[in-house]
PDB file of N, CA and C in Angstrom:
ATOM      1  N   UNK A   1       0.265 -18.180   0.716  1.00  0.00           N
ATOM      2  CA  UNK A   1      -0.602 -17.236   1.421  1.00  0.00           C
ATOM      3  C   UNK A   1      -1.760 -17.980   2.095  1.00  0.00           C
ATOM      4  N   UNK A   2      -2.076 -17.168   3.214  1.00  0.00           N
ATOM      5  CA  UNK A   2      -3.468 -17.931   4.185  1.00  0.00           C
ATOM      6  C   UNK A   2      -4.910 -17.713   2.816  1.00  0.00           C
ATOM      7  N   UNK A   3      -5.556 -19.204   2.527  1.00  0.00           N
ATOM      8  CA  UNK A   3      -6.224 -18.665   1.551  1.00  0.00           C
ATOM      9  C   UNK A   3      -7.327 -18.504   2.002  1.00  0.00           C
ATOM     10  N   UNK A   4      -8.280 -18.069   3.501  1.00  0.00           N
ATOM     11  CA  UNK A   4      -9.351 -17.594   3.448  1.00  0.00           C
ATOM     12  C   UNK A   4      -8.761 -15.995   3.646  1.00  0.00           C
ATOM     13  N   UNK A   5      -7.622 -15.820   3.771  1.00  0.00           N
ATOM     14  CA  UNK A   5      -7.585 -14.192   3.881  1.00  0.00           C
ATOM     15  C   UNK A   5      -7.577 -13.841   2.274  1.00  0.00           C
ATOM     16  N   UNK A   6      -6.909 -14.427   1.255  1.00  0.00           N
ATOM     17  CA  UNK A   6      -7.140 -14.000  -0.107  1.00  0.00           C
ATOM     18  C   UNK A   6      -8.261 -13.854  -0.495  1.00  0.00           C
ATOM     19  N   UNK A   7      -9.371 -14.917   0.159  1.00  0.00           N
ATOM     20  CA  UNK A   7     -11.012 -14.666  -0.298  1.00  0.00           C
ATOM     21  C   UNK A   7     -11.351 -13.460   0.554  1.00  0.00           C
ATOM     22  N   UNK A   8     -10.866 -12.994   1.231  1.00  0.00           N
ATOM     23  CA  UNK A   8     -11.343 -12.076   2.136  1.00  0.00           C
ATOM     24  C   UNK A   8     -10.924 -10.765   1.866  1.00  0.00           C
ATOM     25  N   UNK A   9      -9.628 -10.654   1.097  1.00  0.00           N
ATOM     26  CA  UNK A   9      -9.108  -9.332   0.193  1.00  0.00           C
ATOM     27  C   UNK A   9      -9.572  -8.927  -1.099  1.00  0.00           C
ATOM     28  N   UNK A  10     -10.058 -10.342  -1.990  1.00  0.00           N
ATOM     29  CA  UNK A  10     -10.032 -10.477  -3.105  1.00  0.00           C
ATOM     30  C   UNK A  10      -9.015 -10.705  -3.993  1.00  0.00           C
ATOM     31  N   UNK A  11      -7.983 -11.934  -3.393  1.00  0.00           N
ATOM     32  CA  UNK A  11      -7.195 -12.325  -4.413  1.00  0.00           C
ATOM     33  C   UNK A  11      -6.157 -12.434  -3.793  1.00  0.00           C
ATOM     34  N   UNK A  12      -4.800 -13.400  -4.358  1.00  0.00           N
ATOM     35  CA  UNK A  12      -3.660 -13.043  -3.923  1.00  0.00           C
ATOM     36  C   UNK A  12      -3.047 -11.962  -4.267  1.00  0.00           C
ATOM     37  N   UNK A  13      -2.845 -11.574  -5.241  1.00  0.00           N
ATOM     38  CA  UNK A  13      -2.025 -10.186  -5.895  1.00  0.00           C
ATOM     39  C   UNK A  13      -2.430  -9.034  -4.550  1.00  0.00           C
ATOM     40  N   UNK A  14      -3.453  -9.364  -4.190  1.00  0.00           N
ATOM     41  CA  UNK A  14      -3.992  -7.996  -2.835  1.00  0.00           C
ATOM     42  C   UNK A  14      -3.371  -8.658  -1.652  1.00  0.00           C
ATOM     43  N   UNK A  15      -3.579 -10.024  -1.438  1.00  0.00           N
ATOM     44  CA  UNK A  15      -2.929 -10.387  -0.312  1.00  0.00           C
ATOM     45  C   UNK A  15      -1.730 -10.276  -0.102  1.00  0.00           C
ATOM     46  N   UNK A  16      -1.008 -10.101  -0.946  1.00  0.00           N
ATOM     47  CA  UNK A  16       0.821 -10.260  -1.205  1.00  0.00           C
ATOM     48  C   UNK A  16       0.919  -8.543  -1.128  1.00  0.00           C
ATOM     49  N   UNK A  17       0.213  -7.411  -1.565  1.00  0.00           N
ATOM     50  CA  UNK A  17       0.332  -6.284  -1.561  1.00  0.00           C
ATOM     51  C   UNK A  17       0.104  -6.112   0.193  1.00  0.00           C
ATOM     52  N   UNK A  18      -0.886  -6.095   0.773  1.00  0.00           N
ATOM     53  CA  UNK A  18      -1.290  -6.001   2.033  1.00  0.00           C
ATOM     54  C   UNK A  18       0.380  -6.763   3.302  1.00  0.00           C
ATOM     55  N   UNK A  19       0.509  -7.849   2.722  1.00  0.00           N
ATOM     56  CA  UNK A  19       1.469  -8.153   3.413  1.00  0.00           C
ATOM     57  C   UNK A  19       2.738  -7.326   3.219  1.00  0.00           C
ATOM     58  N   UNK A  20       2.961  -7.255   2.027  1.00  0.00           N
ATOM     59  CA  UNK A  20       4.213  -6.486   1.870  1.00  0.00           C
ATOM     60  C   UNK A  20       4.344  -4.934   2.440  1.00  0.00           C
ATOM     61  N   UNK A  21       3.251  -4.447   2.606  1.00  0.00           N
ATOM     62  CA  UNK A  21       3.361  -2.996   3.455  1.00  0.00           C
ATOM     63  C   UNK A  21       3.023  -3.493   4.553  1.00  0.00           C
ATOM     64  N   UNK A  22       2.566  -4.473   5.294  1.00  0.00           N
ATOM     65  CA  UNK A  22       2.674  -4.948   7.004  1.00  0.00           C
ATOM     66  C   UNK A  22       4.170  -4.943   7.010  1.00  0.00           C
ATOM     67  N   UNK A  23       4.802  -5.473   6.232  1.00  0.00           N
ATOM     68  CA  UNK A  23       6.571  -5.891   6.287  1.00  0.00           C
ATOM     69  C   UNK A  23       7.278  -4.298   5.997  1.00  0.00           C
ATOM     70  N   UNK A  24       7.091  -3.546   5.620  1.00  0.00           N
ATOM     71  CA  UNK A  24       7.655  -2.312   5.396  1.00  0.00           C
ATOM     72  C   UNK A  24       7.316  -1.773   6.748  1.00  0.00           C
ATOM     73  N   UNK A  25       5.727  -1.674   7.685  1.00  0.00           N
ATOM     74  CA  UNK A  25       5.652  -0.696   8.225  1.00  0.00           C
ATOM     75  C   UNK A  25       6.446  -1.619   9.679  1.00  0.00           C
ATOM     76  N   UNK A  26       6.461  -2.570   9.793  1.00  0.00           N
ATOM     77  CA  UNK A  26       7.170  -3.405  10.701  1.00  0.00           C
ATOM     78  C   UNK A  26       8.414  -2.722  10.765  1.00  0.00           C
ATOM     79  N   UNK A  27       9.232  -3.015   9.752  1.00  0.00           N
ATOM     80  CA  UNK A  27      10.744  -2.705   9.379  1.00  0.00           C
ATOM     81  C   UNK A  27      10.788  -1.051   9.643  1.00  0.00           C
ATOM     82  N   UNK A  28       9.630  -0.340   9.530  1.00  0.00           N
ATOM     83  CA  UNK A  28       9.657   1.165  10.445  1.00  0.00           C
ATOM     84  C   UNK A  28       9.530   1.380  10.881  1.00  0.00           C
ATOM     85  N   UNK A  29       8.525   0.549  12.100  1.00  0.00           N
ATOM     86  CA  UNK A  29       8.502   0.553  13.540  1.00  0.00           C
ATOM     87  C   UNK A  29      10.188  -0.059  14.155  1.00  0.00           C
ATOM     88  N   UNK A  30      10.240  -1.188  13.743  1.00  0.00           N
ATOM     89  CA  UNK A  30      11.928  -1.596  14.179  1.00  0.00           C
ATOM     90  C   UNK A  30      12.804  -0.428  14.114  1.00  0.00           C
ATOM     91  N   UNK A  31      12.899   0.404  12.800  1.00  0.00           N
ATOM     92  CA  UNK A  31      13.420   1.373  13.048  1.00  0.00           C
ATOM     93  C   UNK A  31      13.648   2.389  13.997  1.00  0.00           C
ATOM     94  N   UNK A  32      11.985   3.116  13.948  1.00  0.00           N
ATOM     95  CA  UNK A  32      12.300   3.858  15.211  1.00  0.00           C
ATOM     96  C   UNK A  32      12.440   3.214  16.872  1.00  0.00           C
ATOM     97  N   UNK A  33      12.480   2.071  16.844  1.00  0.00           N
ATOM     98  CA  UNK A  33      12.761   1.567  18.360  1.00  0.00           C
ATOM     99  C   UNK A  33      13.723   1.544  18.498  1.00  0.00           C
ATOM    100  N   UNK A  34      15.105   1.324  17.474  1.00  0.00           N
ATOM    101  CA  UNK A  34      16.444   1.657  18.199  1.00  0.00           C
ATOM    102  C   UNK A  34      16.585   3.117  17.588  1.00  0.00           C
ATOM    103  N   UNK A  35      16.352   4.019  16.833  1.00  0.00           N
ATOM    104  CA  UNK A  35      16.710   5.383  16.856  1.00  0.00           C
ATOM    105  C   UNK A  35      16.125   6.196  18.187  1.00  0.00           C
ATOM    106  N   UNK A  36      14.709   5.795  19.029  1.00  0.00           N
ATOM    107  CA  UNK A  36      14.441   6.242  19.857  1.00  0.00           C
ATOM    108  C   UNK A  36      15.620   6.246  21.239  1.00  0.00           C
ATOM    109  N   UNK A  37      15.647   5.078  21.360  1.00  0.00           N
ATOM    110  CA  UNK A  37      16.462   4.972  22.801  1.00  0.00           C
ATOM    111  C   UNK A  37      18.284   5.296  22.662  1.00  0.00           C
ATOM    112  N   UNK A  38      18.736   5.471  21.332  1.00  0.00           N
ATOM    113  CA  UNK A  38      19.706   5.789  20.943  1.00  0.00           C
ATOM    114  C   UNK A  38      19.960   7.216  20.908  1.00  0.00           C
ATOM    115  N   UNK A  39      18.923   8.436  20.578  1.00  0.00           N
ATOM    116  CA  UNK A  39      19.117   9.742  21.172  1.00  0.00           C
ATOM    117  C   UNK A  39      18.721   9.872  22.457  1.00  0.00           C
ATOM    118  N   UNK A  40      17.720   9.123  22.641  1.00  0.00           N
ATOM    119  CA  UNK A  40      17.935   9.565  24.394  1.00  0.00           C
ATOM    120  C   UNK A  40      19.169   8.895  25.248  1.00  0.00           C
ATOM    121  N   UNK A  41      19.840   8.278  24.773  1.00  0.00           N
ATOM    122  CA  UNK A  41      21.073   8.057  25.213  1.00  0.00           C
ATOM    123  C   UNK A  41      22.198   9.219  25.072  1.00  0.00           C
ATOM    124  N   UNK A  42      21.832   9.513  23.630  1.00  0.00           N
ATOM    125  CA  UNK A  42      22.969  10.873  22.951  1.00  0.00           C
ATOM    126  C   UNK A  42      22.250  12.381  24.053  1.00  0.00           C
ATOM    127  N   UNK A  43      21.452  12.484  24.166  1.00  0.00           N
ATOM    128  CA  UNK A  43      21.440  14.067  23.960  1.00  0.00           C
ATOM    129  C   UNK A  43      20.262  14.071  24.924  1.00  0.00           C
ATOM    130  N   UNK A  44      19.853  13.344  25.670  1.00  0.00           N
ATOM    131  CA  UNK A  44      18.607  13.610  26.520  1.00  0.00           C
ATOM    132  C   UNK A  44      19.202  14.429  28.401  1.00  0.00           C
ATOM    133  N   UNK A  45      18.813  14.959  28.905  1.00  0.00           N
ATOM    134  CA  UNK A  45      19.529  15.963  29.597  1.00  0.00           C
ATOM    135  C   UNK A  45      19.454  15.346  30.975  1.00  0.00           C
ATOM    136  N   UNK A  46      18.495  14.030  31.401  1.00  0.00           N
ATOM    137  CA  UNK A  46      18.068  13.626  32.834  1.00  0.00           C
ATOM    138  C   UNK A  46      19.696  12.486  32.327  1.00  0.00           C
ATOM    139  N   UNK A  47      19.555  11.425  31.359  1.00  0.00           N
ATOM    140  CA  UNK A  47      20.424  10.707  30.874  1.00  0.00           C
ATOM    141  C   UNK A  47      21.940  11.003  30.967  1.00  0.00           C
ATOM    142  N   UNK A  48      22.258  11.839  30.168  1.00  0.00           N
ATOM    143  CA  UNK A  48      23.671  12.924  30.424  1.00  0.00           C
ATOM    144  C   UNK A  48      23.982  13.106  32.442  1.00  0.00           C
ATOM    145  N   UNK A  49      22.511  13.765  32.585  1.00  0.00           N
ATOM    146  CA  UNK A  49      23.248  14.132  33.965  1.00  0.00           C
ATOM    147  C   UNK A  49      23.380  13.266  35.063  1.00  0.00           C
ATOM    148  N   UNK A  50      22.482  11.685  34.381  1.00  0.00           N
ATOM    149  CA  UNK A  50      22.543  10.687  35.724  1.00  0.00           C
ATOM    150  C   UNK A  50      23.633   9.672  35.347  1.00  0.00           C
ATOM    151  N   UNK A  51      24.228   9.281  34.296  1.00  0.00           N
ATOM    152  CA  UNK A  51      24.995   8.586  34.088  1.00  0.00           C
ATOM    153  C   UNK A  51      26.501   9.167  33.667  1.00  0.00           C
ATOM    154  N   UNK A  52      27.466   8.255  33.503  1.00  0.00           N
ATOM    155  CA  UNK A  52      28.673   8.629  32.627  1.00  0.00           C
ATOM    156  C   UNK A  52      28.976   8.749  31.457  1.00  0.00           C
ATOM    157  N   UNK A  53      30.047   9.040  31.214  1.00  0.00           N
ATOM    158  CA  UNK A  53      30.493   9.087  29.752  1.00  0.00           C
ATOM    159  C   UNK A  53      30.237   7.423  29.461  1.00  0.00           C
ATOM    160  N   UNK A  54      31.332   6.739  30.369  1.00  0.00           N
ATOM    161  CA  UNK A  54      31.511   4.949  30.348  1.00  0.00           C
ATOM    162  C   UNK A  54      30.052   4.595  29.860  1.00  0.00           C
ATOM    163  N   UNK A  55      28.970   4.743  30.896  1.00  0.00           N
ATOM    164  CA  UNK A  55      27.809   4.299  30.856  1.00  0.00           C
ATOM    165  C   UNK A  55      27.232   4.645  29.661  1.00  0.00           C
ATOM    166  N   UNK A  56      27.082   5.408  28.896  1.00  0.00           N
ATOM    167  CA  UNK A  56      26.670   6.065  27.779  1.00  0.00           C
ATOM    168  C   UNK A  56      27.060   5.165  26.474  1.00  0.00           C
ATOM    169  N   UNK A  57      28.294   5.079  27.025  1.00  0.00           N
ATOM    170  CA  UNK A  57      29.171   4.385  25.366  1.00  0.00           C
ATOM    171  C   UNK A  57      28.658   2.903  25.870  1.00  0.00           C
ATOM    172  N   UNK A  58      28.661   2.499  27.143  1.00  0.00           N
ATOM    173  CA  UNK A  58      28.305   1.007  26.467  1.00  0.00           C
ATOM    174  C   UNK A  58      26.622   0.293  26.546  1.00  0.00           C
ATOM    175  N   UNK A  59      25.894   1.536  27.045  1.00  0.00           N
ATOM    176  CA  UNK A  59      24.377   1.166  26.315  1.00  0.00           C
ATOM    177  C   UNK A  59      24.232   1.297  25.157  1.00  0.00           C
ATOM    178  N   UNK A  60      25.090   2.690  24.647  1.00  0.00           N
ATOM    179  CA  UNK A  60      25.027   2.604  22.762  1.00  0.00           C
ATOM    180  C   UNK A  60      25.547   1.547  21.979  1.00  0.00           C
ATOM    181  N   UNK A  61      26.922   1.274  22.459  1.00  0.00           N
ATOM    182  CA  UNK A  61      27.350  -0.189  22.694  1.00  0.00           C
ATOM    183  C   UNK A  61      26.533  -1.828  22.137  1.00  0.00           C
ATOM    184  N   UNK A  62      25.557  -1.835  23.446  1.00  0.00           N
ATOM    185  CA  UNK A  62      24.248  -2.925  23.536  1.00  0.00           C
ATOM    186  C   UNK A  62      23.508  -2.691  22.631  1.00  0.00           C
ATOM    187  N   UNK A  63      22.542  -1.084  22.588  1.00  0.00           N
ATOM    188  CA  UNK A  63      21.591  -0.973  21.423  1.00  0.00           C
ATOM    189  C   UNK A  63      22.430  -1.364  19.938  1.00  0.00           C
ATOM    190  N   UNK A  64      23.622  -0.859  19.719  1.00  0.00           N
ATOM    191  CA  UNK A  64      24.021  -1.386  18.296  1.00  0.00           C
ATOM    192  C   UNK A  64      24.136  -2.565  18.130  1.00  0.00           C
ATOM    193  N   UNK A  65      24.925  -3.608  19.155  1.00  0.00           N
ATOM    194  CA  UNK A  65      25.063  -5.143  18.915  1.00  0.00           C
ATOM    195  C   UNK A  65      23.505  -5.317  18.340  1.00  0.00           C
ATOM    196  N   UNK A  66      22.569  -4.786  19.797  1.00  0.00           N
ATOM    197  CA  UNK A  66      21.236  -6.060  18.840  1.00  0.00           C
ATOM    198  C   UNK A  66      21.070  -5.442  18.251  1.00  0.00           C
ATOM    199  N   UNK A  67      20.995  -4.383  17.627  1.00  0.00           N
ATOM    200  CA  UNK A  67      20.271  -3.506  16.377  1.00  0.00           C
ATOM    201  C   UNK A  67      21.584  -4.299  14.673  1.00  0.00           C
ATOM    202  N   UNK A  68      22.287  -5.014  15.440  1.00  0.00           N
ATOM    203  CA  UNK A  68      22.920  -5.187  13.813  1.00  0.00           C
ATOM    204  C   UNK A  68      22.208  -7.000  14.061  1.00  0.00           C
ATOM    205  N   UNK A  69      22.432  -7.195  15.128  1.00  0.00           N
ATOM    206  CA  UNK A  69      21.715  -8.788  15.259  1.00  0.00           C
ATOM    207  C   UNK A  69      20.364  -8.847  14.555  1.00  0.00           C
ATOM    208  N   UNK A  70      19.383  -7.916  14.872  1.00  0.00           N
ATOM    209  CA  UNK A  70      18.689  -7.744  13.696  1.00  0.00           C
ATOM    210  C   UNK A  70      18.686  -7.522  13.034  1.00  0.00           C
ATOM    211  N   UNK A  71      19.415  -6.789  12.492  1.00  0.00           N
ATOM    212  CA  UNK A  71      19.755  -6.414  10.741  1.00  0.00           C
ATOM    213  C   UNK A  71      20.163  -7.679   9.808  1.00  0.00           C
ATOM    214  N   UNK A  72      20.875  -8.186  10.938  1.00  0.00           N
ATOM    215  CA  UNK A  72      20.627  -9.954   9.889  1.00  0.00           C
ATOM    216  C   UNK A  72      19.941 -10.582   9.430  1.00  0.00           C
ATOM    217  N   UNK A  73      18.832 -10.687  10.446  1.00  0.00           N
ATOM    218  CA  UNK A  73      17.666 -11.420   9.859  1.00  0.00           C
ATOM    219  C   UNK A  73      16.941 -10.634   8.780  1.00  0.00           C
ATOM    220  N   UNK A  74      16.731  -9.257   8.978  1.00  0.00           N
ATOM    221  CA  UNK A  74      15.934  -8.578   7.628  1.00  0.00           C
ATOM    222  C   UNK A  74      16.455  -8.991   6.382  1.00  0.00           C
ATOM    223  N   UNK A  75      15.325  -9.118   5.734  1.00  0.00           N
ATOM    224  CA  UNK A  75      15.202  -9.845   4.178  1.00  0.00           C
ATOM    225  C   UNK A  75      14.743  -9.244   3.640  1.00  0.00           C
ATOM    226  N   UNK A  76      14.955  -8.219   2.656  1.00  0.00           N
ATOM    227  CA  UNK A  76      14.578  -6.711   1.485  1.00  0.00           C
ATOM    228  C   UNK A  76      14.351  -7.848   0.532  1.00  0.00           C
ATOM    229  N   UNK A  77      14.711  -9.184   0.454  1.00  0.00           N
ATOM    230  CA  UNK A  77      14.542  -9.730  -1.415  1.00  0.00           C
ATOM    231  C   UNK A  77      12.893 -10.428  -1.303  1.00  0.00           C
ATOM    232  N   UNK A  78      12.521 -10.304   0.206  1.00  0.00           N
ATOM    233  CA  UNK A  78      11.301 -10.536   0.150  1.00  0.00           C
ATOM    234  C   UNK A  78      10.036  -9.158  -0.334  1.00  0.00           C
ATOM    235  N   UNK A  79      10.554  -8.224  -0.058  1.00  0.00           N
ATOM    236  CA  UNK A  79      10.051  -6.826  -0.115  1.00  0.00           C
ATOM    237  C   UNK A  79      10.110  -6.497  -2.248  1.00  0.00           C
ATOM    238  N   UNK A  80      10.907  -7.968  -2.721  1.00  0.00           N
ATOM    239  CA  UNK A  80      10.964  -7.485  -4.221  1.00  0.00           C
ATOM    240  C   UNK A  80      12.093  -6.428  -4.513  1.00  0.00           C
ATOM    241  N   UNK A  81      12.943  -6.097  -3.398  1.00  0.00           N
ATOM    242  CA  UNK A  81      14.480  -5.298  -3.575  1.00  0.00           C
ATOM    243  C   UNK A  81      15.271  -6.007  -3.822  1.00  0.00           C
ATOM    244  N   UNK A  82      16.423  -5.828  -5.012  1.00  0.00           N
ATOM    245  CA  UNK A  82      17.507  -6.688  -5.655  1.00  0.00           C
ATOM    246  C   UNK A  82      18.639  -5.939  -4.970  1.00  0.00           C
ATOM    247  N   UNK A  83      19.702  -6.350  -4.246  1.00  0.00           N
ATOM    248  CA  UNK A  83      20.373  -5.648  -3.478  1.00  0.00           C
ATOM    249  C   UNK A  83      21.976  -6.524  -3.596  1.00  0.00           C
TER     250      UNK A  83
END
Protein backbone atom coordinates (compact mmCIF):
# COMPACT_ATOMS: atom_id res chain seq x y z
CA UNK A 1 0.00 0.00 0.00
CA UNK A 2 0.99 3.84 -0.78
CA UNK A 3 2.21 4.55 2.84
CA UNK A 4 1.53 8.29 3.11
CA UNK A 5 -2.11 7.42 2.15
CA UNK A 6 -2.21 4.83 5.23
CA UNK A 7 -1.00 7.84 7.45
CA UNK A 8 -3.60 9.73 5.90
CA UNK A 9 -6.56 7.07 6.58
CA UNK A 10 -5.18 5.86 9.69
CA UNK A 11 -3.70 2.62 9.00
CA UNK A 12 -3.52 -0.08 6.57
CA UNK A 13 -6.50 -2.25 7.61
CA UNK A 14 -8.50 1.29 6.41
CA UNK A 15 -6.38 1.61 3.47
CA UNK A 16 -7.01 -1.97 2.15
CA UNK A 17 -10.86 -1.38 3.15
CA UNK A 18 -11.04 2.00 1.11
CA UNK A 19 -9.35 0.30 -1.79
CA UNK A 20 -11.33 -2.66 -1.85
CA UNK A 21 -14.72 -0.73 -2.30
CA UNK A 22 -12.83 1.64 -5.07
CA UNK A 23 -12.42 -2.06 -6.73
CA UNK A 24 -16.08 -3.10 -6.20
CA UNK A 25 -17.50 0.29 -7.26
CA UNK A 26 -15.13 0.17 -10.44
CA UNK A 27 -16.28 -3.44 -11.24
CA UNK A 28 -19.99 -1.57 -11.10
CA UNK A 29 -19.34 1.06 -13.08
CA UNK A 30 -17.72 -1.61 -15.74
CA UNK A 31 -20.83 -3.18 -15.30
CA UNK A 32 -23.21 -0.80 -16.20
CA UNK A 33 -21.12 0.36 -19.31
CA UNK A 34 -21.73 -2.75 -21.20
CA UNK A 35 -25.40 -3.36 -19.82
CA UNK A 36 -26.04 0.28 -20.96
CA UNK A 37 -25.18 0.15 -24.65
CA UNK A 38 -26.38 -3.48 -24.81
CA UNK A 39 -30.22 -2.48 -24.24
CA UNK A 40 -29.99 0.28 -26.27
CA UNK A 41 -28.98 -1.99 -28.85
CA UNK A 42 -31.95 -4.54 -27.71
CA UNK A 43 -34.93 -2.41 -27.35
CA UNK A 44 -34.17 1.31 -27.95
CA UNK A 45 -36.74 2.51 -30.75
CA UNK A 46 -34.34 5.30 -32.87
CA UNK A 47 -31.71 1.98 -32.87
CA UNK A 48 -34.35 -0.72 -34.05
CA UNK A 49 -35.62 1.73 -36.61
CA UNK A 50 -32.17 2.96 -38.06
CA UNK A 51 -30.38 -0.17 -38.29
CA UNK A 52 -30.90 -4.01 -39.11
CA UNK A 53 -31.50 -7.08 -37.68
CA UNK A 54 -27.58 -7.98 -39.19
CA UNK A 55 -26.42 -4.72 -37.64
CA UNK A 56 -27.90 -5.34 -34.27
CA UNK A 57 -26.50 -8.91 -33.85
CA UNK A 58 -23.08 -7.91 -34.65
CA UNK A 59 -22.67 -4.75 -32.34
CA UNK A 60 -24.05 -7.14 -29.60
CA UNK A 61 -21.62 -9.36 -31.13
CA UNK A 62 -18.50 -6.61 -30.42
CA UNK A 63 -19.98 -5.42 -26.99
CA UNK A 64 -19.80 -9.21 -25.79
CA UNK A 65 -16.26 -10.09 -27.29
CA UNK A 66 -14.80 -7.07 -25.22
CA UNK A 67 -17.10 -7.42 -22.37
CA UNK A 68 -15.72 -11.20 -21.90
CA UNK A 69 -12.04 -9.74 -22.83
CA UNK A 70 -12.58 -8.03 -19.75
CA UNK A 71 -13.94 -10.44 -17.75
CA UNK A 72 -10.53 -11.98 -17.91
CA UNK A 73 -8.66 -9.71 -16.42
CA UNK A 74 -11.14 -9.26 -13.30
CA UNK A 75 -9.66 -10.72 -10.19
CA UNK A 76 -12.57 -11.41 -7.27
CA UNK A 77 -9.48 -13.31 -5.19
CA UNK A 78 -8.27 -9.84 -4.78
CA UNK A 79 -11.76 -8.60 -3.46
CA UNK A 80 -11.08 -11.72 -0.65
CA UNK A 81 -13.77 -14.04 -2.88
CA UNK A 82 -12.75 -17.83 -2.98
CA UNK A 83 -14.27 -18.86 -6.25
Amino acid sequence: MYAPLQRLLGGEAKAKALWKFHRIGGYTTLTFTFVTPALAIGWSDWVVGHSTHAERVLMLAGLGLSFVGVLARVRVSKLGVRV
